[in-house]
C-alpha atoms as a PDB file:
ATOM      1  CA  UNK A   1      -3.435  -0.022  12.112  1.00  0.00           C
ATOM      2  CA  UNK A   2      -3.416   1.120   8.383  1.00  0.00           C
ATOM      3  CA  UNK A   3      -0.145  -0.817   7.359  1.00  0.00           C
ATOM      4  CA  UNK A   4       0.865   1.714   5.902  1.00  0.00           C
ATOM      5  CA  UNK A   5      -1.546   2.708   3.376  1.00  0.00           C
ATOM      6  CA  UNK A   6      -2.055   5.662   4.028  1.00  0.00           C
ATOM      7  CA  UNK A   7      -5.800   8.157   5.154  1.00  0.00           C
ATOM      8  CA  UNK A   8      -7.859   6.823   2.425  1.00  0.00           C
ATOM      9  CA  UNK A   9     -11.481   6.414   2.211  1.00  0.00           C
ATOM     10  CA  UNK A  10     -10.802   3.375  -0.234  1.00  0.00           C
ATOM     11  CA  UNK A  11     -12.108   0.132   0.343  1.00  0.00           C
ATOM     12  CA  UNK A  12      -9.245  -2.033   0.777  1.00  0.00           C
ATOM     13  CA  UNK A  13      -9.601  -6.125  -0.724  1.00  0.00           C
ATOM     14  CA  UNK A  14      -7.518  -9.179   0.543  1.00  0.00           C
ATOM     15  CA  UNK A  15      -5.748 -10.857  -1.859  1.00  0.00           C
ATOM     16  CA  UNK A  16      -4.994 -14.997  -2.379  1.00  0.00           C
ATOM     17  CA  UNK A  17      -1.775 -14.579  -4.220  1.00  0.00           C
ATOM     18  CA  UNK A  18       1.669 -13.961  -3.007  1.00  0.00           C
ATOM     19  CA  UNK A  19       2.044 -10.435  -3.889  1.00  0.00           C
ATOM     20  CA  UNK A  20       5.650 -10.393  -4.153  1.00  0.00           C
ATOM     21  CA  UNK A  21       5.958 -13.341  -6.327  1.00  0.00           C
ATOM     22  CA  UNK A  22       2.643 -11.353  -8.649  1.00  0.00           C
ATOM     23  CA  UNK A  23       4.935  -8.605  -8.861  1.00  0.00           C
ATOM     24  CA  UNK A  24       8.419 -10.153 -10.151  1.00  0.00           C
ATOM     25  CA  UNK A  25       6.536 -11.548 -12.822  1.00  0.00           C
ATOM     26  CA  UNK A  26       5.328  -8.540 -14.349  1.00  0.00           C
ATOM     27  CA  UNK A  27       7.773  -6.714 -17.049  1.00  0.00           C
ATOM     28  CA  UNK A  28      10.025  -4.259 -16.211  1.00  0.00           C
ATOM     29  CA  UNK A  29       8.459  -1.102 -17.999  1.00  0.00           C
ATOM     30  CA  UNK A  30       5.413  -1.815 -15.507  1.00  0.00           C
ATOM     31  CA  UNK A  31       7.270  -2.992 -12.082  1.00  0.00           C
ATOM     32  CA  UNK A  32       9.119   0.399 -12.867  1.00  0.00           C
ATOM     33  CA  UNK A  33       6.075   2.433 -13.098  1.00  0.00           C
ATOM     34  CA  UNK A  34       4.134   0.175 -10.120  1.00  0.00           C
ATOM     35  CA  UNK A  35       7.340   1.366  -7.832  1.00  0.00           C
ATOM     36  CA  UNK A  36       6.595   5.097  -8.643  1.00  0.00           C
ATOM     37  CA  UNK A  37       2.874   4.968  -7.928  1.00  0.00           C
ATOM     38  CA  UNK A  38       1.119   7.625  -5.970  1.00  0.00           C
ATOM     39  CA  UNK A  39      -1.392   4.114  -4.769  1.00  0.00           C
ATOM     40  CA  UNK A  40      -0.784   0.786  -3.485  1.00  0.00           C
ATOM     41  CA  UNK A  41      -1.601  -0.924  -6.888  1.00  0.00           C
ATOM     42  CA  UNK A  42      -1.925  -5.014  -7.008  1.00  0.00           C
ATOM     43  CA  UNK A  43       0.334  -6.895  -9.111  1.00  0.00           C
ATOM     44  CA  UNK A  44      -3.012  -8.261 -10.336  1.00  0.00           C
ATOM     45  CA  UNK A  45      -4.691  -5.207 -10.911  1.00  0.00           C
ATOM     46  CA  UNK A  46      -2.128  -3.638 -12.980  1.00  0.00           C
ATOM     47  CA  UNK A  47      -1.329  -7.011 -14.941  1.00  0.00           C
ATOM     48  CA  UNK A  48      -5.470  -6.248 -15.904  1.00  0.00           C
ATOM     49  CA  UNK A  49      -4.735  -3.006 -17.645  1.00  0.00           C
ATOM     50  CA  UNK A  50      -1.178  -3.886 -18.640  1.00  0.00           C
ATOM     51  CA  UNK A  51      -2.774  -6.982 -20.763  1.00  0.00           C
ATOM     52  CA  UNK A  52      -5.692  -4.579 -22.191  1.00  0.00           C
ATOM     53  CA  UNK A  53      -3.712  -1.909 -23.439  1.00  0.00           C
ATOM     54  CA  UNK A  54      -0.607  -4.724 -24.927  1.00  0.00           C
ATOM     55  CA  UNK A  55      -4.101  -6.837 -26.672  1.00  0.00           C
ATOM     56  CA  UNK A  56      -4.921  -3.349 -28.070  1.00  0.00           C
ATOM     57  CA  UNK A  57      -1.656  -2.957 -29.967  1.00  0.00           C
ATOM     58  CA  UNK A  58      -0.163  -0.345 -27.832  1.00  0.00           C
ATOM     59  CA  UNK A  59       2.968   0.649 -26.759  1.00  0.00           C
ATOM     60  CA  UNK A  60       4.501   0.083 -23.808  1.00  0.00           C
ATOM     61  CA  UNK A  61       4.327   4.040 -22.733  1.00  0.00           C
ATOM     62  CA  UNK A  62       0.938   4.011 -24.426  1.00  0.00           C
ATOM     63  CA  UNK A  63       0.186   1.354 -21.475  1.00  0.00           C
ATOM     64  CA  UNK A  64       1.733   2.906 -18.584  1.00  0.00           C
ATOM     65  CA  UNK A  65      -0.760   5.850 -19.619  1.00  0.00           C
ATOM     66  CA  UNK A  66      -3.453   4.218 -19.553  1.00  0.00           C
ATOM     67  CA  UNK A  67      -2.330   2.950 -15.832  1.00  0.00           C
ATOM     68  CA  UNK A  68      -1.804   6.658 -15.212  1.00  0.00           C
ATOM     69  CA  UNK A  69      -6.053   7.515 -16.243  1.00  0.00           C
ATOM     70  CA  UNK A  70      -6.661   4.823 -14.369  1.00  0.00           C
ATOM     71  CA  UNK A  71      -5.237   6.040 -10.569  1.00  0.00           C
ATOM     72  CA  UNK A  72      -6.379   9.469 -11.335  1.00  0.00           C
ATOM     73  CA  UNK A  73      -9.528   8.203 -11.555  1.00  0.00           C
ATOM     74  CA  UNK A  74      -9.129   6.493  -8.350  1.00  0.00           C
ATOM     75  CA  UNK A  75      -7.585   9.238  -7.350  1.00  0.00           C
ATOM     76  CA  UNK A  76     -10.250  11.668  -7.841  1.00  0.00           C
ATOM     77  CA  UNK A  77     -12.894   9.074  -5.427  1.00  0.00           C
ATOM     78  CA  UNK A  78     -11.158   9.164  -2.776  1.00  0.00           C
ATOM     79  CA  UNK A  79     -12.910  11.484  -0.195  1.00  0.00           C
ATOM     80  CA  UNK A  80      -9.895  12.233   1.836  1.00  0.00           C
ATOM     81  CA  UNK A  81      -7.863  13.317  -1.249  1.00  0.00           C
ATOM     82  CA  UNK A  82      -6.692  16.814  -1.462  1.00  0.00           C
ATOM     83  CA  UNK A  83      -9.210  19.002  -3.776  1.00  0.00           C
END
């Protein structure tokens, strides 16, 4: 059983933190961009990138872009992805 995640040739990773309660603590501008996600980020994960791009000076859209280069990259690993 996938659970859910979908035909990926990703390497999915356990996690020791509640995910739900990870997620209701991160702000809005990125819980709102998590829930429109084309993959099944971690709160964690995105909290990483989130706290880069905000210790960089930039903007909260600058931020969610930066999430966005981020899953295409993924995106563009993953062997059963559509060319």
């Amino acid at each position: 059983m996938n659970r859910n995640l979908g035909d990926t040739s990703l390497r999915r990773k356990r996690r020791s933190v509640d995910p739900m309660r990870a997620y209701d603590a991160l702000p809005t501008p990125l819980r709102k961009w998590l829930s429109q996600a084309a993959l099944p980020w971690s709160p964690t994960s995105a909290r990483k990138i989130w706290k880069r791009g905000q210790a960089q000076g930039l903007s909260a859209d600058e931020t969610l872009n930066l999430l966005c280069q981020a899953e295409t990259r993924t995106l563009a690993r993953d062997k059963h992805a559509p060319p």
